[in-house]
C-alpha atoms as a PDB file:
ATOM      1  CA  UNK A   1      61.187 126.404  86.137  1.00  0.00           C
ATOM      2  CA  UNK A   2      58.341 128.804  87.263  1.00  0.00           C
ATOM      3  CA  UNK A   3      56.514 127.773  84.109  1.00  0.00           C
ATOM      4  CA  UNK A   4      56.434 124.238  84.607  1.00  0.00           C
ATOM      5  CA  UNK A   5      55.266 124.541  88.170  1.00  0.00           C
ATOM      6  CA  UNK A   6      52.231 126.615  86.767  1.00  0.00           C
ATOM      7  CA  UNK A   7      51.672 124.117  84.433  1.00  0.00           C
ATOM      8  CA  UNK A   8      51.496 121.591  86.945  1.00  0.00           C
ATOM      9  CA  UNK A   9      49.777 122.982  89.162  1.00  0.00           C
ATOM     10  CA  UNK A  10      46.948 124.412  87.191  1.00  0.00           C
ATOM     11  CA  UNK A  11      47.089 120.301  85.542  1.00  0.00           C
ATOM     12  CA  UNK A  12      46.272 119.171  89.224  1.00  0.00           C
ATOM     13  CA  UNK A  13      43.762 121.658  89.456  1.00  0.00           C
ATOM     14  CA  UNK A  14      42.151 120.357  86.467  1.00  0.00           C
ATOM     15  CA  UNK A  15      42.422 116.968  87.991  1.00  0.00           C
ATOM     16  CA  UNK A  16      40.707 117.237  90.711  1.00  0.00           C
ATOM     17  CA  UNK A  17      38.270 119.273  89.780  1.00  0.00           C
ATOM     18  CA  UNK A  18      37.014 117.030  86.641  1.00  0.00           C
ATOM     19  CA  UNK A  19      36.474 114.086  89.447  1.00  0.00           C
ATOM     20  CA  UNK A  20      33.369 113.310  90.743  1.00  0.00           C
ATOM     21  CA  UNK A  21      32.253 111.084  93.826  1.00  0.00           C
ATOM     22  CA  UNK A  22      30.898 107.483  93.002  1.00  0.00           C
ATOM     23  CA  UNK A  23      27.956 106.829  95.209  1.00  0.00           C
ATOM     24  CA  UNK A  24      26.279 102.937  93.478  1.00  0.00           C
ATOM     25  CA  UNK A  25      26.542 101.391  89.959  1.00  0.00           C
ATOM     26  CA  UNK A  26      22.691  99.590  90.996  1.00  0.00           C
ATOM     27  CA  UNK A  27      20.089 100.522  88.625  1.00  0.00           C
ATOM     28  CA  UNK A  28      17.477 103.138  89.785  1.00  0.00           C
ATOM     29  CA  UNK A  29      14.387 101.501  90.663  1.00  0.00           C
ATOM     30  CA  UNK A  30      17.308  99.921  93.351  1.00  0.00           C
ATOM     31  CA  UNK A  31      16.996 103.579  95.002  1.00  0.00           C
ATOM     32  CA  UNK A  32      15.551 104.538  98.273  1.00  0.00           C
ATOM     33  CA  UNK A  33      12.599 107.362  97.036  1.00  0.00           C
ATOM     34  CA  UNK A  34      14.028 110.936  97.385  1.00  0.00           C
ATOM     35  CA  UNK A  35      10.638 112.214  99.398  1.00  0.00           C
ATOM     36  CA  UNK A  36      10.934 109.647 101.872  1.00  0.00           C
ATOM     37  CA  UNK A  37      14.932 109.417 101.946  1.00  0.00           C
ATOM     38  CA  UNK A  38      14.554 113.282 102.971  1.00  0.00           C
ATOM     39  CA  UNK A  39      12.084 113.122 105.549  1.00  0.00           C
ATOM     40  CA  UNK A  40      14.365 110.369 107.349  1.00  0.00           C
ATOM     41  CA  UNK A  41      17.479 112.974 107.466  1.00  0.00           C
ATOM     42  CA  UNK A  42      14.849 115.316 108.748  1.00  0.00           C
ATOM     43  CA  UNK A  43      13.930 113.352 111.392  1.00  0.00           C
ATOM     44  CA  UNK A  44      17.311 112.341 111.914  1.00  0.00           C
ATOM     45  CA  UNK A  45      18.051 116.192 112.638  1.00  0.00           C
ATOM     46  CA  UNK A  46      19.536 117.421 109.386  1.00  0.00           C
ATOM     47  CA  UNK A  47      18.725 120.782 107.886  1.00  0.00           C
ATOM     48  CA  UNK A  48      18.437 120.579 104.376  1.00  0.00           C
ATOM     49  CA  UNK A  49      19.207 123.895 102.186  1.00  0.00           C
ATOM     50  CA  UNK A  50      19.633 121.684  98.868  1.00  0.00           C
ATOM     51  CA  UNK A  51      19.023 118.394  97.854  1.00  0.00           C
ATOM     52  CA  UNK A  52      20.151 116.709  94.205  1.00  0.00           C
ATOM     53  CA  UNK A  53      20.803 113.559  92.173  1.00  0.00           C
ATOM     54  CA  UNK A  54      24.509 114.113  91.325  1.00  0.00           C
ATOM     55  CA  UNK A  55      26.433 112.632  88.143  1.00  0.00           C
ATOM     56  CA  UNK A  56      27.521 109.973  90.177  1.00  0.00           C
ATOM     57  CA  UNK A  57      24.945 108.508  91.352  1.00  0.00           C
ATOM     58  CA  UNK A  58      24.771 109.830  94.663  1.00  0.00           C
ATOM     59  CA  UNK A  59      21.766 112.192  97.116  1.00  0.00           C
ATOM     60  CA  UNK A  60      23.674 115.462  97.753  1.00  0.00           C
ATOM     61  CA  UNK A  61      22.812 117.593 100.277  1.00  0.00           C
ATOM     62  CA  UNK A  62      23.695 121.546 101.098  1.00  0.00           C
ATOM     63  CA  UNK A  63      22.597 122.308 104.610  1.00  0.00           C
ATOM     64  CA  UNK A  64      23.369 121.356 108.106  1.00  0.00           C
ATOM     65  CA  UNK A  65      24.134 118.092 109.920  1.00  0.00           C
ATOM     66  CA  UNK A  66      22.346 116.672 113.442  1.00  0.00           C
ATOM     67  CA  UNK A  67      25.657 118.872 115.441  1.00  0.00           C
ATOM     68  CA  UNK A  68      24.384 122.128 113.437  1.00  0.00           C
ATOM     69  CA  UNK A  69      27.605 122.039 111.169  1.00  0.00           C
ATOM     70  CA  UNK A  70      27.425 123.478 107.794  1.00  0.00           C
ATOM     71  CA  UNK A  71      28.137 120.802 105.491  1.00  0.00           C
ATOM     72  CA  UNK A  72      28.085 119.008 102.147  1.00  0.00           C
ATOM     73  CA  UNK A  73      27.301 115.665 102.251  1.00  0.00           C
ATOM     74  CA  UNK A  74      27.344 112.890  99.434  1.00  0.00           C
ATOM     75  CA  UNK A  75      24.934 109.748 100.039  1.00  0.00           C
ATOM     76  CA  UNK A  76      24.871 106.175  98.738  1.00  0.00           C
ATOM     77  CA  UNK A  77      21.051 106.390  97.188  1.00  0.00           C
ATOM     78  CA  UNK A  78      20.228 102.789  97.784  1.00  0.00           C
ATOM     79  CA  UNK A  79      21.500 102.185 101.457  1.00  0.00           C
ATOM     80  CA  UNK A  80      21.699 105.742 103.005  1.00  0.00           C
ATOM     81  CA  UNK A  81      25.244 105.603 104.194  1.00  0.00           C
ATOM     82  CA  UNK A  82      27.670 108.481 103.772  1.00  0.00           C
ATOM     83  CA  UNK A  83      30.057 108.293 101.086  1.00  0.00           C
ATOM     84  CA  UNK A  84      31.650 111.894 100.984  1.00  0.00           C
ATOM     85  CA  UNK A  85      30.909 114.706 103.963  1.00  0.00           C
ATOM     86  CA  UNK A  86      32.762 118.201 103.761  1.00  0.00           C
ATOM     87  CA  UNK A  87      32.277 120.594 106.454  1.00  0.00           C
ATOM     88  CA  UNK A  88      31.885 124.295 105.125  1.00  0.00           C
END
């Protein structure tokens, strides 16, 4: 019994750790531009530590939101809005 639990659990693991956030199917050139994109969350008040293009198609950022939380935070490239945040 202890052996199939492990098995499941570590299968679950494996799960969720092989999925990845879906941000837009639109084609590139539909994008906002990174530089500019950036600057706006700037201004907006976030602190950026990291920024990247993820596998799904989203802008990921490490840093810290407008309330100073540490956070990870997965955006829709073409219209800004959040898709995924995860406080740290």
């Amino acid at each position: 019994m202890k052996k199939l639990f492990t098995i499941t659990f570590l299968s679950l693991v494996l799960i969720s750790c092989s999925q990845k956030t879906e941000c837009t199917k639109q084609d590139k050139s539909m994008w906002q531009d990174q530089d500019s994109f950036k600057e706006n969350l700037v201004s907006q008040g976030y602190k950026i530590k990291e920024f990247k293009v993820t596998e799904g198609n989203c802008y990921e950022i490490y840093g810290w939101d407008k309330e100073e939380n540490k956070v990870e935070i997965y955006f829709n490239p073409v219209d800004g809005s959040i898709v995924k945040k995860e406080n740290h």
